[in-house]
PDB file of N, CA and C in Angstrom:
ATOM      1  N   UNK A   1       0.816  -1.193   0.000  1.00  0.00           N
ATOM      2  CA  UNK A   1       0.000   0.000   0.000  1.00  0.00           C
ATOM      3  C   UNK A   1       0.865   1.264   0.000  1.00  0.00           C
ATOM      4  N   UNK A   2       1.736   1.260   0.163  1.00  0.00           N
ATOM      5  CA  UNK A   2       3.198   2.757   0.432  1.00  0.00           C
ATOM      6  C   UNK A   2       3.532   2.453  -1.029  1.00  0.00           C
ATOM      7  N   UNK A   3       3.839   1.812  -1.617  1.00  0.00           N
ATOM      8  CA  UNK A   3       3.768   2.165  -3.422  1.00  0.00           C
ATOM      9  C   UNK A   3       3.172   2.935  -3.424  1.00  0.00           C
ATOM     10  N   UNK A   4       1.610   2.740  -3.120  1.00  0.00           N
ATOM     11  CA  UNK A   4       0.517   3.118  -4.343  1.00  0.00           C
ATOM     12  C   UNK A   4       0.588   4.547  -3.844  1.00  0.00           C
ATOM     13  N   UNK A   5       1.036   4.968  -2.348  1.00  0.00           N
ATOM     14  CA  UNK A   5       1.244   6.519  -1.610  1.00  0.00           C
ATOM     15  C   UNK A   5       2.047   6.913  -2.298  1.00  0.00           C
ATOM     16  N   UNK A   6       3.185   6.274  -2.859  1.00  0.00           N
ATOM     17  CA  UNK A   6       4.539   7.030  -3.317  1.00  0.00           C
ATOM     18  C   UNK A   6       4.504   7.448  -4.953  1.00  0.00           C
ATOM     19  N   UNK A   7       3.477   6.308  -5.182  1.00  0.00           N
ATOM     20  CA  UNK A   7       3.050   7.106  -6.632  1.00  0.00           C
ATOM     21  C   UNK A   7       2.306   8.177  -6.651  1.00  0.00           C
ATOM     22  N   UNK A   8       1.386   8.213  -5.630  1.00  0.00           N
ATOM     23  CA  UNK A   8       0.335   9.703  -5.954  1.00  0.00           C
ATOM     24  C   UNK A   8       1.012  10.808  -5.537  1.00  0.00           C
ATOM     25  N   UNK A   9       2.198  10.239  -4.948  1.00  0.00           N
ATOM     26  CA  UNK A   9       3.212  11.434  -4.825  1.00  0.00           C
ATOM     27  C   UNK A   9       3.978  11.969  -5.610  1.00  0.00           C
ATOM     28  N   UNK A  10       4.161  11.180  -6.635  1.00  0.00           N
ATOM     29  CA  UNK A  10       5.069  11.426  -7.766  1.00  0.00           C
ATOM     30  C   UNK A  10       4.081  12.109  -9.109  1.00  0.00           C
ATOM     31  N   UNK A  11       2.797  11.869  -8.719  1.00  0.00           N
ATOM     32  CA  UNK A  11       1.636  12.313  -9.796  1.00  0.00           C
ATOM     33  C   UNK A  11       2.069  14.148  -9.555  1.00  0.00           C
ATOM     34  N   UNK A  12       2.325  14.107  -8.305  1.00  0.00           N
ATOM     35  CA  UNK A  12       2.515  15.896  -8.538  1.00  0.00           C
ATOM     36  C   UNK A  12       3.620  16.128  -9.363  1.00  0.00           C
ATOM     37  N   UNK A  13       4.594  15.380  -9.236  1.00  0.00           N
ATOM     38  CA  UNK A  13       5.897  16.258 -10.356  1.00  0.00           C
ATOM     39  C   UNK A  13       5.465  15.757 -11.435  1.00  0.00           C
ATOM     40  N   UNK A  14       5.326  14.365 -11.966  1.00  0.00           N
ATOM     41  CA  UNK A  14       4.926  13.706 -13.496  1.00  0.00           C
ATOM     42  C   UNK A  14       3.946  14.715 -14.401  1.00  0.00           C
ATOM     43  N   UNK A  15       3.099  14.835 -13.831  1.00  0.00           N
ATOM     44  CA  UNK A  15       1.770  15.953 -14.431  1.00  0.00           C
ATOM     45  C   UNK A  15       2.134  16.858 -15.367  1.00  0.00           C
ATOM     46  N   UNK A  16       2.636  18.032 -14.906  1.00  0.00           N
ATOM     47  CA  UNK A  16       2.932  19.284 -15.359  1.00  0.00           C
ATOM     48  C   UNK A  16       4.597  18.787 -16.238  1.00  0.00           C
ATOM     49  N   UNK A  17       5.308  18.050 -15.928  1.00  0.00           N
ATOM     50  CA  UNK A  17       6.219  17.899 -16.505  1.00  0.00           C
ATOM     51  C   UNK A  17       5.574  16.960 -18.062  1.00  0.00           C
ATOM     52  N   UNK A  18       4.698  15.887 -17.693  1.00  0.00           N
ATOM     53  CA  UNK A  18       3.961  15.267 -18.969  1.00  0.00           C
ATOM     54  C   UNK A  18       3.348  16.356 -19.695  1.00  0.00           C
ATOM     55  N   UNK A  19       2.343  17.271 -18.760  1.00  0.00           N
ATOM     56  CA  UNK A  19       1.776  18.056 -20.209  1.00  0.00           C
ATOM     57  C   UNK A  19       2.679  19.286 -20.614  1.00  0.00           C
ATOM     58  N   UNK A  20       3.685  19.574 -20.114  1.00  0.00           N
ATOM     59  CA  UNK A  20       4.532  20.114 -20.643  1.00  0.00           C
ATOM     60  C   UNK A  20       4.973  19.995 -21.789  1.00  0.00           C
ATOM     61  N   UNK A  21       5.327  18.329 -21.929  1.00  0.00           N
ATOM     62  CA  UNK A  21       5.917  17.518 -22.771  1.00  0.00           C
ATOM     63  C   UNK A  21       5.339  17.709 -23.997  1.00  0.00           C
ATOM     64  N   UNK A  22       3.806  17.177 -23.877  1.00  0.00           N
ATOM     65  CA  UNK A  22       2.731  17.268 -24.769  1.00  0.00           C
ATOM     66  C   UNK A  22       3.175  18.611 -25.662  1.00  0.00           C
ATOM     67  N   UNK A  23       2.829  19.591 -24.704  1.00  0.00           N
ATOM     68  CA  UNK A  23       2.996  20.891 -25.211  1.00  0.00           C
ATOM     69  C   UNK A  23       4.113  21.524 -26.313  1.00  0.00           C
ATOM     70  N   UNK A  24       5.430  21.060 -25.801  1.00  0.00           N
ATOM     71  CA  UNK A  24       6.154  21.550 -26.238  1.00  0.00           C
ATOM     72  C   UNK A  24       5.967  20.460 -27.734  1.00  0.00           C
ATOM     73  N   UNK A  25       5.878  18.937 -27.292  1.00  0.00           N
ATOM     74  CA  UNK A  25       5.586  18.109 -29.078  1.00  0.00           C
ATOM     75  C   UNK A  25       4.523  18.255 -30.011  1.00  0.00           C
ATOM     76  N   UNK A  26       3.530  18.800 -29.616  1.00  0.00           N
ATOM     77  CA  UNK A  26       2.981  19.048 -30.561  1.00  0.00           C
ATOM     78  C   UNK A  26       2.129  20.828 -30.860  1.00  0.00           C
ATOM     79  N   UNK A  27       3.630  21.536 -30.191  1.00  0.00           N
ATOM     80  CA  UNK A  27       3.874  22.888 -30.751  1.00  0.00           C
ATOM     81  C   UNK A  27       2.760  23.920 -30.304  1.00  0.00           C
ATOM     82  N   UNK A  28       1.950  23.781 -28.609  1.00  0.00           N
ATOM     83  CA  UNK A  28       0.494  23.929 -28.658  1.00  0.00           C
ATOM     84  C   UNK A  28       0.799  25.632 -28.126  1.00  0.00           C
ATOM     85  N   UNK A  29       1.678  25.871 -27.729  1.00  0.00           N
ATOM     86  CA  UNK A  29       2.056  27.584 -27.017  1.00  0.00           C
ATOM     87  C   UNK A  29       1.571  28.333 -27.704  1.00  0.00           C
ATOM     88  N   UNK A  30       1.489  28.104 -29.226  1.00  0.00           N
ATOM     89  CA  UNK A  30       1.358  28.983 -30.369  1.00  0.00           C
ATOM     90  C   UNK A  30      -0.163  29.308 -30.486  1.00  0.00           C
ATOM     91  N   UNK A  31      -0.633  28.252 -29.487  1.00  0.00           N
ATOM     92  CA  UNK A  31      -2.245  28.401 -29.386  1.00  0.00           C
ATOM     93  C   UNK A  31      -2.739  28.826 -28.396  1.00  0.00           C
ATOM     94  N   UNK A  32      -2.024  29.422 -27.438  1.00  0.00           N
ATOM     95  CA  UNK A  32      -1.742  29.764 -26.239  1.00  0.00           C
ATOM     96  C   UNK A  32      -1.916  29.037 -24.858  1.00  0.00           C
ATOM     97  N   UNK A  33      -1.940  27.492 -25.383  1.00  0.00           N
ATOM     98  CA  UNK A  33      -2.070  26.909 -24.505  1.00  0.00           C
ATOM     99  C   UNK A  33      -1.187  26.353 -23.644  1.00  0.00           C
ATOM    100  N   UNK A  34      -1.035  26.735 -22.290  1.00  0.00           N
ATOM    101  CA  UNK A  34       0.222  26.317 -21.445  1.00  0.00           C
ATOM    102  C   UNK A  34      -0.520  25.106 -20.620  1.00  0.00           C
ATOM    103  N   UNK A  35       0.597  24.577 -20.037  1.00  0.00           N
ATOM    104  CA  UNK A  35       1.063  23.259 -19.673  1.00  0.00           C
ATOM    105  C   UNK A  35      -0.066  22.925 -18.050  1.00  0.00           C
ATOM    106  N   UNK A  36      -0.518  24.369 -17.650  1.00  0.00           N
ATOM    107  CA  UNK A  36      -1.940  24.279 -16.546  1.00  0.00           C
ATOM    108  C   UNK A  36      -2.851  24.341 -17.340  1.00  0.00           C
ATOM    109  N   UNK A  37      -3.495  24.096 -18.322  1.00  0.00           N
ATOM    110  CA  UNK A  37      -4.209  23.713 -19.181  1.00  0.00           C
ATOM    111  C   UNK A  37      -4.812  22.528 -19.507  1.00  0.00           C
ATOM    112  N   UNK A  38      -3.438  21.677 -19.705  1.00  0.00           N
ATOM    113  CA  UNK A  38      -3.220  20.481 -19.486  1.00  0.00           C
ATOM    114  C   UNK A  38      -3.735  19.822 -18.218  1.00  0.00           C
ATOM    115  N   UNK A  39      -2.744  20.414 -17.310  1.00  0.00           N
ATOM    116  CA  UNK A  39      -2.911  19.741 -15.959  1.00  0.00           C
ATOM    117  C   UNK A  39      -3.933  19.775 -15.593  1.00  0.00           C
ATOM    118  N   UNK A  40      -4.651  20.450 -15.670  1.00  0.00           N
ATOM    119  CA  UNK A  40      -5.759  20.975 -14.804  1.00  0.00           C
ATOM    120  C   UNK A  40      -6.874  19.561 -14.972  1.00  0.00           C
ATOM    121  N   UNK A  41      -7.584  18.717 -16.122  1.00  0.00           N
ATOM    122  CA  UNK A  41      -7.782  18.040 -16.131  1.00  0.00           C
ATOM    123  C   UNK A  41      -7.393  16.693 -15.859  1.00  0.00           C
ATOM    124  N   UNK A  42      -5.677  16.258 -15.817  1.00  0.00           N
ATOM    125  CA  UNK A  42      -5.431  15.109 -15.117  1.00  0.00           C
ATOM    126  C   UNK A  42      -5.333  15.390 -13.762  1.00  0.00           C
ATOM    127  N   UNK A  43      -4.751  16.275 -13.090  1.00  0.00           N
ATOM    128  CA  UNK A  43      -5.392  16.374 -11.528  1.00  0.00           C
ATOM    129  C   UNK A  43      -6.449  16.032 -11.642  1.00  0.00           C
ATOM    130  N   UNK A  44      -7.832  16.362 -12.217  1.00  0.00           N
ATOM    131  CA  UNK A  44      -9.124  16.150 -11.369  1.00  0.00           C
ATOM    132  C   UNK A  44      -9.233  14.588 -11.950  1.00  0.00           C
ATOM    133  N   UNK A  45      -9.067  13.914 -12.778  1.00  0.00           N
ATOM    134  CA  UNK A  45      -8.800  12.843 -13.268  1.00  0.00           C
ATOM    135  C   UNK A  45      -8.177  12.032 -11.565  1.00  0.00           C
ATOM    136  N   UNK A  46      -6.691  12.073 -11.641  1.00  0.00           N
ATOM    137  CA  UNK A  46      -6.166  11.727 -10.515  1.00  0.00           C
ATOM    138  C   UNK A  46      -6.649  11.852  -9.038  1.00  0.00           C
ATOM    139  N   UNK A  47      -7.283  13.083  -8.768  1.00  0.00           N
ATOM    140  CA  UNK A  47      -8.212  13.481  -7.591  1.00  0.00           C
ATOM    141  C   UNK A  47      -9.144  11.807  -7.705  1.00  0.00           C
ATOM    142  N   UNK A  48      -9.858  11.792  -8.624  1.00  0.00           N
ATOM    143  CA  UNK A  48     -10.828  10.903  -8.633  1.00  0.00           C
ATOM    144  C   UNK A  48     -10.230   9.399  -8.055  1.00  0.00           C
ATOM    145  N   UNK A  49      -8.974   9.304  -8.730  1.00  0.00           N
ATOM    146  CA  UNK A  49      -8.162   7.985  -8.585  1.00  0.00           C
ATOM    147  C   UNK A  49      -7.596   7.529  -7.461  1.00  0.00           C
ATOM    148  N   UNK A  50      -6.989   8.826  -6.809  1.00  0.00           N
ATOM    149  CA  UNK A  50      -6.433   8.319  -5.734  1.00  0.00           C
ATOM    150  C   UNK A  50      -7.243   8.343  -4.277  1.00  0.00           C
ATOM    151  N   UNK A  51      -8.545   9.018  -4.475  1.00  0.00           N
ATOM    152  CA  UNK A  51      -9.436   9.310  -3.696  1.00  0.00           C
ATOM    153  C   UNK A  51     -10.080   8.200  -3.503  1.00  0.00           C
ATOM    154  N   UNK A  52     -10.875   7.242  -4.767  1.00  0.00           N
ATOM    155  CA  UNK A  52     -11.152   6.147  -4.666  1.00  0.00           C
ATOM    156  C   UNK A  52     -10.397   4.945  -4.603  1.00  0.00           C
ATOM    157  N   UNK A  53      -9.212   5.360  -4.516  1.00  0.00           N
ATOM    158  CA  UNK A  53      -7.974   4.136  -3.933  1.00  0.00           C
ATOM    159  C   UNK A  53      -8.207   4.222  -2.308  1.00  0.00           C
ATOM    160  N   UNK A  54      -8.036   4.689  -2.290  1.00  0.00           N
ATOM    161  CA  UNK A  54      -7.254   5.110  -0.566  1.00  0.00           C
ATOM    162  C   UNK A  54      -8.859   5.452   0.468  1.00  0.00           C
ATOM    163  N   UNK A  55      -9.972   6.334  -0.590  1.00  0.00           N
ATOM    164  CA  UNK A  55     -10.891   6.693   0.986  1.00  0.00           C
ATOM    165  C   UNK A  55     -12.123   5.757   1.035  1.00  0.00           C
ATOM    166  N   UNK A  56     -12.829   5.360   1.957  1.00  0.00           N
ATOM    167  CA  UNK A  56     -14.049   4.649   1.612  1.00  0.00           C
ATOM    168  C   UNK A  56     -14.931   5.926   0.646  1.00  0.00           C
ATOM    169  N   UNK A  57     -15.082   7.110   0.950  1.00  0.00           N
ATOM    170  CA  UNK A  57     -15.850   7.901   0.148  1.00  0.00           C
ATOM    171  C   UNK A  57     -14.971   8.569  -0.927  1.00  0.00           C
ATOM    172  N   UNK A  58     -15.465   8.756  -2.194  1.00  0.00           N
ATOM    173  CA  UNK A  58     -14.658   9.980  -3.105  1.00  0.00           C
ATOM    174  C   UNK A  58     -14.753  11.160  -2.521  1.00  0.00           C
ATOM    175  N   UNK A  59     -14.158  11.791  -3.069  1.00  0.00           N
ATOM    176  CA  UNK A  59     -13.750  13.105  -2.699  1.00  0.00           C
ATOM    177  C   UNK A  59     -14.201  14.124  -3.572  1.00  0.00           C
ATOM    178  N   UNK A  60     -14.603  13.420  -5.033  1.00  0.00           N
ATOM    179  CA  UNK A  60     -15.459  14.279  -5.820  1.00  0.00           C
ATOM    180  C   UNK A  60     -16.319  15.018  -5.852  1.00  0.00           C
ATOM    181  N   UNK A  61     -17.293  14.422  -4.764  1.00  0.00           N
ATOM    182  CA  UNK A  61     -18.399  15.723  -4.093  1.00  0.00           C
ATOM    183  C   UNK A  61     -18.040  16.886  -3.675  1.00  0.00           C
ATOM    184  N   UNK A  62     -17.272  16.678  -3.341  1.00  0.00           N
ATOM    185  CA  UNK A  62     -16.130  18.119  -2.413  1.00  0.00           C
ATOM    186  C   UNK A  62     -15.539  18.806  -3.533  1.00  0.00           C
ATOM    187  N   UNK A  63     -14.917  17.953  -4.449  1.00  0.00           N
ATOM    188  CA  UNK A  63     -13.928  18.730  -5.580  1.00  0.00           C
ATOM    189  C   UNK A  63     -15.002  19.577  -6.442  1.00  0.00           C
ATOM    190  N   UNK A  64     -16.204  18.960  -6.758  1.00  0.00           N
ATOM    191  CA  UNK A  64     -17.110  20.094  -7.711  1.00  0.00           C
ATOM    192  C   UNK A  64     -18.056  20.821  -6.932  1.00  0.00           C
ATOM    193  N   UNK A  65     -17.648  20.877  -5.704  1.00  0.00           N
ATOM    194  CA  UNK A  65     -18.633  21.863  -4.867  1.00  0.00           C
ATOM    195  C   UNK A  65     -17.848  23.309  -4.970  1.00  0.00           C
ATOM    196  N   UNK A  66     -16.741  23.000  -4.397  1.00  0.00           N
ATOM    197  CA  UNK A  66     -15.156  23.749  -4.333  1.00  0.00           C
ATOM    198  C   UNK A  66     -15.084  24.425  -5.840  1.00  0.00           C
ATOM    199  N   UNK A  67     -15.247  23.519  -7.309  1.00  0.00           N
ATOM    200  CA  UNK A  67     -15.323  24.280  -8.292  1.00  0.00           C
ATOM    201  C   UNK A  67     -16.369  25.030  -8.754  1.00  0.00           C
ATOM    202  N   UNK A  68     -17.593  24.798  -8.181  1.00  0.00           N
ATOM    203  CA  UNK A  68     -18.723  25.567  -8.262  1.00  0.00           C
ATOM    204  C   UNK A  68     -18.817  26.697  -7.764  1.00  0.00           C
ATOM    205  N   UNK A  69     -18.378  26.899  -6.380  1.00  0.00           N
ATOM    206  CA  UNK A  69     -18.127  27.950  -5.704  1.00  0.00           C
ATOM    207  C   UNK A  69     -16.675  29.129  -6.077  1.00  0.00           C
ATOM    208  N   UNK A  70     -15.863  28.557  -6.756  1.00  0.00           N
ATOM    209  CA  UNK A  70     -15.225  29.257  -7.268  1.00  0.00           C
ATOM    210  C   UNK A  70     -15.873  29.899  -8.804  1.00  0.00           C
ATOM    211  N   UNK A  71     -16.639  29.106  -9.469  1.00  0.00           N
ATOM    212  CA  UNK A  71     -17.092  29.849 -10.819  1.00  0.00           C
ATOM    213  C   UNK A  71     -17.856  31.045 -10.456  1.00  0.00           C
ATOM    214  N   UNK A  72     -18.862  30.755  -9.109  1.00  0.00           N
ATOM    215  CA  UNK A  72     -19.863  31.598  -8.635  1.00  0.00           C
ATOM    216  C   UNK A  72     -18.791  33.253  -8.090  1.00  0.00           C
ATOM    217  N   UNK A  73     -17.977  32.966  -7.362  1.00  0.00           N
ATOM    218  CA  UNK A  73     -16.961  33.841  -6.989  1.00  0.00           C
ATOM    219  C   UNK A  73     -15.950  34.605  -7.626  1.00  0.00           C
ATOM    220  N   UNK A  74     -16.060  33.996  -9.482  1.00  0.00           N
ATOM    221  CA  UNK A  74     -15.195  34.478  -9.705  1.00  0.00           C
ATOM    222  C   UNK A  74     -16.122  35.131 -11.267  1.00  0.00           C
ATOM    223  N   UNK A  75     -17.648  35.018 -11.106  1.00  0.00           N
ATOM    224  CA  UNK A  75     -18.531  35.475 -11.691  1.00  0.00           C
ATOM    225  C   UNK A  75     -18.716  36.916 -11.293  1.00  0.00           C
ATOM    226  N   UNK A  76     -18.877  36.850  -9.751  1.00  0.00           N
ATOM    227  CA  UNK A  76     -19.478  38.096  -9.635  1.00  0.00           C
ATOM    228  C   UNK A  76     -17.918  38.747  -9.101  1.00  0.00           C
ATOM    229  N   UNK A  77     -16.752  38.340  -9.160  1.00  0.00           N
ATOM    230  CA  UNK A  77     -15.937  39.366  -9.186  1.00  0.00           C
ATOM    231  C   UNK A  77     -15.775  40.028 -10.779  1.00  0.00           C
ATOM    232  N   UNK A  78     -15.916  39.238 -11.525  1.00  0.00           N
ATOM    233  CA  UNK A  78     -15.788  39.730 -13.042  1.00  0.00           C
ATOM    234  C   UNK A  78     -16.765  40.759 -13.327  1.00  0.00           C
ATOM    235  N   UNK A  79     -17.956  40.906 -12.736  1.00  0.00           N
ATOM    236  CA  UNK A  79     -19.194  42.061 -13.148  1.00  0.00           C
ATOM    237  C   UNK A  79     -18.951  42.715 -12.040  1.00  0.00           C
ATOM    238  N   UNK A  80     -18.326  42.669 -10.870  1.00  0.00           N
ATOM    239  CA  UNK A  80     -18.408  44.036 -10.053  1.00  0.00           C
ATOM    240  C   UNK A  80     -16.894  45.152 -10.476  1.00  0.00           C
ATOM    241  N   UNK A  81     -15.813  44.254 -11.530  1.00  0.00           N
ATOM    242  CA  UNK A  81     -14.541  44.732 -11.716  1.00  0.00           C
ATOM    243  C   UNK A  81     -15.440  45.650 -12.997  1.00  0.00           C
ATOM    244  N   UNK A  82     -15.790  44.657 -14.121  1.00  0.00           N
ATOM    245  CA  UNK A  82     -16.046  45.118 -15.374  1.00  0.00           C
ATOM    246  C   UNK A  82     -17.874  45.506 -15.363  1.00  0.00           C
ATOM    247  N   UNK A  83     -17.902  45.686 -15.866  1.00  0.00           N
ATOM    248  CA  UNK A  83     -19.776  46.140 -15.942  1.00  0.00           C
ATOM    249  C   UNK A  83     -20.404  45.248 -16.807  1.00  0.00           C
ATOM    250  N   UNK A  84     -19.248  44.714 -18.096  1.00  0.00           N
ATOM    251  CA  UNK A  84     -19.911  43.666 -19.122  1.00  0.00           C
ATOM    252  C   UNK A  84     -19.355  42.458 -18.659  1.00  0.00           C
ATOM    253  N   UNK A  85     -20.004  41.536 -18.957  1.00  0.00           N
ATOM    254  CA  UNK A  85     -19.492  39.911 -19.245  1.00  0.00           C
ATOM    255  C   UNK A  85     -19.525  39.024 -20.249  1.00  0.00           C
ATOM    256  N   UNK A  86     -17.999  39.051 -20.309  1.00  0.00           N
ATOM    257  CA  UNK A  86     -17.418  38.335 -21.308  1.00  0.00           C
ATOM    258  C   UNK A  86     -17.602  36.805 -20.763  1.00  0.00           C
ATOM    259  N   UNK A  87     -17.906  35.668 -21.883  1.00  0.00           N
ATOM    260  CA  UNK A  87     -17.551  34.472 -21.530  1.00  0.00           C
ATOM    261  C   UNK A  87     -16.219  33.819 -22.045  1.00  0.00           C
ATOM    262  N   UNK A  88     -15.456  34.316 -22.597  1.00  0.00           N
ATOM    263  CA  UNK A  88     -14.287  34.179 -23.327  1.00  0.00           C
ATOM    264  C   UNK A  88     -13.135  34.279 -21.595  1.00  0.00           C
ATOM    265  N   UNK A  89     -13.513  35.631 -21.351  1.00  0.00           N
ATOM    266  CA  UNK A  89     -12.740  35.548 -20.388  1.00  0.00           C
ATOM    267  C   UNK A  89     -12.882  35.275 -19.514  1.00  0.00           C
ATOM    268  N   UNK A  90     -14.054  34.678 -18.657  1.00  0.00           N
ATOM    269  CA  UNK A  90     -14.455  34.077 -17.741  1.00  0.00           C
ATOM    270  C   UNK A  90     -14.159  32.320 -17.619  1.00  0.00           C
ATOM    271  N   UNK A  91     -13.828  31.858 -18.612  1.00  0.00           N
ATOM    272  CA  UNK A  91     -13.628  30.807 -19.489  1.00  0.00           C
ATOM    273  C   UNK A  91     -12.656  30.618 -19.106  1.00  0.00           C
ATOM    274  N   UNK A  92     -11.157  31.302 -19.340  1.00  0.00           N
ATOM    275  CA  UNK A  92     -10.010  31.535 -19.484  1.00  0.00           C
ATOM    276  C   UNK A  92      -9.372  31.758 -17.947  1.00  0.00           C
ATOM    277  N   UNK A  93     -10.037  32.271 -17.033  1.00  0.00           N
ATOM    278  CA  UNK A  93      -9.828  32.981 -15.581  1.00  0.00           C
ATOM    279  C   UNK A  93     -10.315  31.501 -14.836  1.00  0.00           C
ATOM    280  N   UNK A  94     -11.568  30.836 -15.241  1.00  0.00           N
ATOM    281  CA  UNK A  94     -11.975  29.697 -14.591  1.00  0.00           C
ATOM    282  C   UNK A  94     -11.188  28.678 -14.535  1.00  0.00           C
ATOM    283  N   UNK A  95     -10.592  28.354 -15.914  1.00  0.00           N
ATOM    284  CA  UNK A  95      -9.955  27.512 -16.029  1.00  0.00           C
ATOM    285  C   UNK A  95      -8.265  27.889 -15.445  1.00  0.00           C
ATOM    286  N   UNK A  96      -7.422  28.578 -15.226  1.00  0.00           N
ATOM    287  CA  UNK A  96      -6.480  29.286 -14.716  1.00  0.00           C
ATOM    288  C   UNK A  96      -6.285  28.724 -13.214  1.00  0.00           C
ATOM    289  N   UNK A  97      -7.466  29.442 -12.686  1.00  0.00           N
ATOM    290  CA  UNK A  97      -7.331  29.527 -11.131  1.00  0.00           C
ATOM    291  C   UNK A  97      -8.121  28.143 -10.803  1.00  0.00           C
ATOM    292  N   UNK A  98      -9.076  27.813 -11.877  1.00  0.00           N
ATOM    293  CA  UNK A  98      -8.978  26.042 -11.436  1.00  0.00           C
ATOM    294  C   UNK A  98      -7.731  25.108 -11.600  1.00  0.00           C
ATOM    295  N   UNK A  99      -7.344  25.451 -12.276  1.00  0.00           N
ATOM    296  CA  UNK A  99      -5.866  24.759 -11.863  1.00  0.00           C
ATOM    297  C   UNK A  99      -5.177  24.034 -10.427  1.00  0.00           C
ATOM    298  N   UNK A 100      -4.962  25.946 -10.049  1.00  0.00           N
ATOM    299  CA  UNK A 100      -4.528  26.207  -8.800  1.00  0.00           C
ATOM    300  C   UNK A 100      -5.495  25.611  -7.897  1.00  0.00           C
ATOM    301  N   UNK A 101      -7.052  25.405  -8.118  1.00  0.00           N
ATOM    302  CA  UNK A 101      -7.721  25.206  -6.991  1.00  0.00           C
ATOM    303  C   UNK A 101      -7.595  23.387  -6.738  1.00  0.00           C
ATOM    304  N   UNK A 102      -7.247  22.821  -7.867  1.00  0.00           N
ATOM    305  CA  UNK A 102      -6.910  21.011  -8.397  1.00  0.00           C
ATOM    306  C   UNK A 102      -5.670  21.165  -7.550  1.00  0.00           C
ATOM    307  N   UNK A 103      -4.815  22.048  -7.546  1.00  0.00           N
ATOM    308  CA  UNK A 103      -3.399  21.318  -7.230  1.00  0.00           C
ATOM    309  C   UNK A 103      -3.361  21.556  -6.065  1.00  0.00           C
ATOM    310  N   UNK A 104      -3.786  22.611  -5.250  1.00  0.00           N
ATOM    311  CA  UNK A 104      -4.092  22.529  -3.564  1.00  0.00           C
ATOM    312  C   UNK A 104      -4.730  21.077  -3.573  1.00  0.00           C
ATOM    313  N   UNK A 105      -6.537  21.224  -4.045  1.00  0.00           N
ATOM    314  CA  UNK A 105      -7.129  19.740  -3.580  1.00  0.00           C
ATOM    315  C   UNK A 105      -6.237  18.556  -3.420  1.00  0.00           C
ATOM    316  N   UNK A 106      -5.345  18.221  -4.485  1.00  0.00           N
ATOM    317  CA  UNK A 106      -4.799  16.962  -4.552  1.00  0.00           C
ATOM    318  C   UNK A 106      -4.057  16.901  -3.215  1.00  0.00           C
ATOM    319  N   UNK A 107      -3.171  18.182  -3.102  1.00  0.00           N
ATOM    320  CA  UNK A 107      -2.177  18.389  -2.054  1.00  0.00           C
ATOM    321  C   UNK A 107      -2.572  17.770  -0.546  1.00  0.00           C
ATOM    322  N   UNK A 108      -4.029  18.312  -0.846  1.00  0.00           N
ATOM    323  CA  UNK A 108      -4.413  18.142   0.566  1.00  0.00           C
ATOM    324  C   UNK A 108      -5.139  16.547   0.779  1.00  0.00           C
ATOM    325  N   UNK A 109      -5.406  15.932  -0.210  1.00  0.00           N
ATOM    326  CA  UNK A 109      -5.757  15.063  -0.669  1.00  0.00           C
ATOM    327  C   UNK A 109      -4.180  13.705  -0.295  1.00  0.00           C
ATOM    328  N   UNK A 110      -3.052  14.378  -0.711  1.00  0.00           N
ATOM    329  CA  UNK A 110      -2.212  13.384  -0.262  1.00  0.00           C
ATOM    330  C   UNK A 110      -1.575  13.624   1.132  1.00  0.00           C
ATOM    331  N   UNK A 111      -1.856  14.530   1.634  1.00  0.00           N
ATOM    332  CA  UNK A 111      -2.014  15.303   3.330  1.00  0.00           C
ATOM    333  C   UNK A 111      -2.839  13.941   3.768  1.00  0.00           C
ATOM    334  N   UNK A 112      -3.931  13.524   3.659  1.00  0.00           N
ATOM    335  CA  UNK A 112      -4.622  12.870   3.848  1.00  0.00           C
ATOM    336  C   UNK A 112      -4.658  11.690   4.254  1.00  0.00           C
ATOM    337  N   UNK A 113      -4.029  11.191   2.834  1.00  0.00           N
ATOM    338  CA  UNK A 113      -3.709   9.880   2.951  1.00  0.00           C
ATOM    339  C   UNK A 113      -2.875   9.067   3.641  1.00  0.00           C
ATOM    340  N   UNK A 114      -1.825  10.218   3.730  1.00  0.00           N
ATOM    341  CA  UNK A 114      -0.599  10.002   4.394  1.00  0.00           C
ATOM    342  C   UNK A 114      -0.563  10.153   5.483  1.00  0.00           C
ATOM    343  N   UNK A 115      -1.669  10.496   5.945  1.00  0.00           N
ATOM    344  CA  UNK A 115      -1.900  11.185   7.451  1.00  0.00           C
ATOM    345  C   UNK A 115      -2.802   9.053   7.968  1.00  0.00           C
ATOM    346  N   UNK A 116      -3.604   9.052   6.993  1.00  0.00           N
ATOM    347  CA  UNK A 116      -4.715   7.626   7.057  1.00  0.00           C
ATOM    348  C   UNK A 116      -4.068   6.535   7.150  1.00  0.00           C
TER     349      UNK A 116
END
């Protein structure tokens, strides 16, 4: 069972270094797509995996509550900054700081385990 810990530990460096990889082979910068772009979906991918390895409950309920509440939060900061709303850039800001909000979860997620 300390394998399967030491791999979800290694999912944090592998990630961003894989879609990096991606990125840089099939030339995607030019599309402006960076490498938390990428990530952002195998974290929640992995969230799912190692959550249902390790807890009797997923953790998924929590992870799209957490992203719900950030779209809602980062809705009405966008119309109290700007007066219009764009979905282009709301799009772009969601997906960004969801990133960041996947790579805490996991973090705390292998806090967890390691703690279990």
């Amino acid at each position: 069972m300390m394998i399967y810990k030491l791999i979800a530990l290694v999912f944090v460096i592998l990630t961003p270094i894989f879609s990096q990889i991606i990125i840089s082979l099939f030339k995607l910068k030019k599309h402006g797509i960076l490498f938390t772009d990428l990530s952002f979906p195998l974290f929640a991918l992995e969230i799912f995996l190692v959550s249902s390895k390790f807890l009797t409950h997923s953790l998924i309920p929590y992870y799209l509550i957490a992203l719900s509440l950030l779209a809602i939060l980062l809705t009405i900061h966008l119309i109290r900054r700007t007066e219009n709303f764009s979905y282009k850039r709301f799009f772009k800001f969601f997906w960004r700081t969801g990133f960041f909000l996947t790579l805490a979860f996991y973090l705390v997620l292998l806090v967890i385990i390691f703690i279990v």
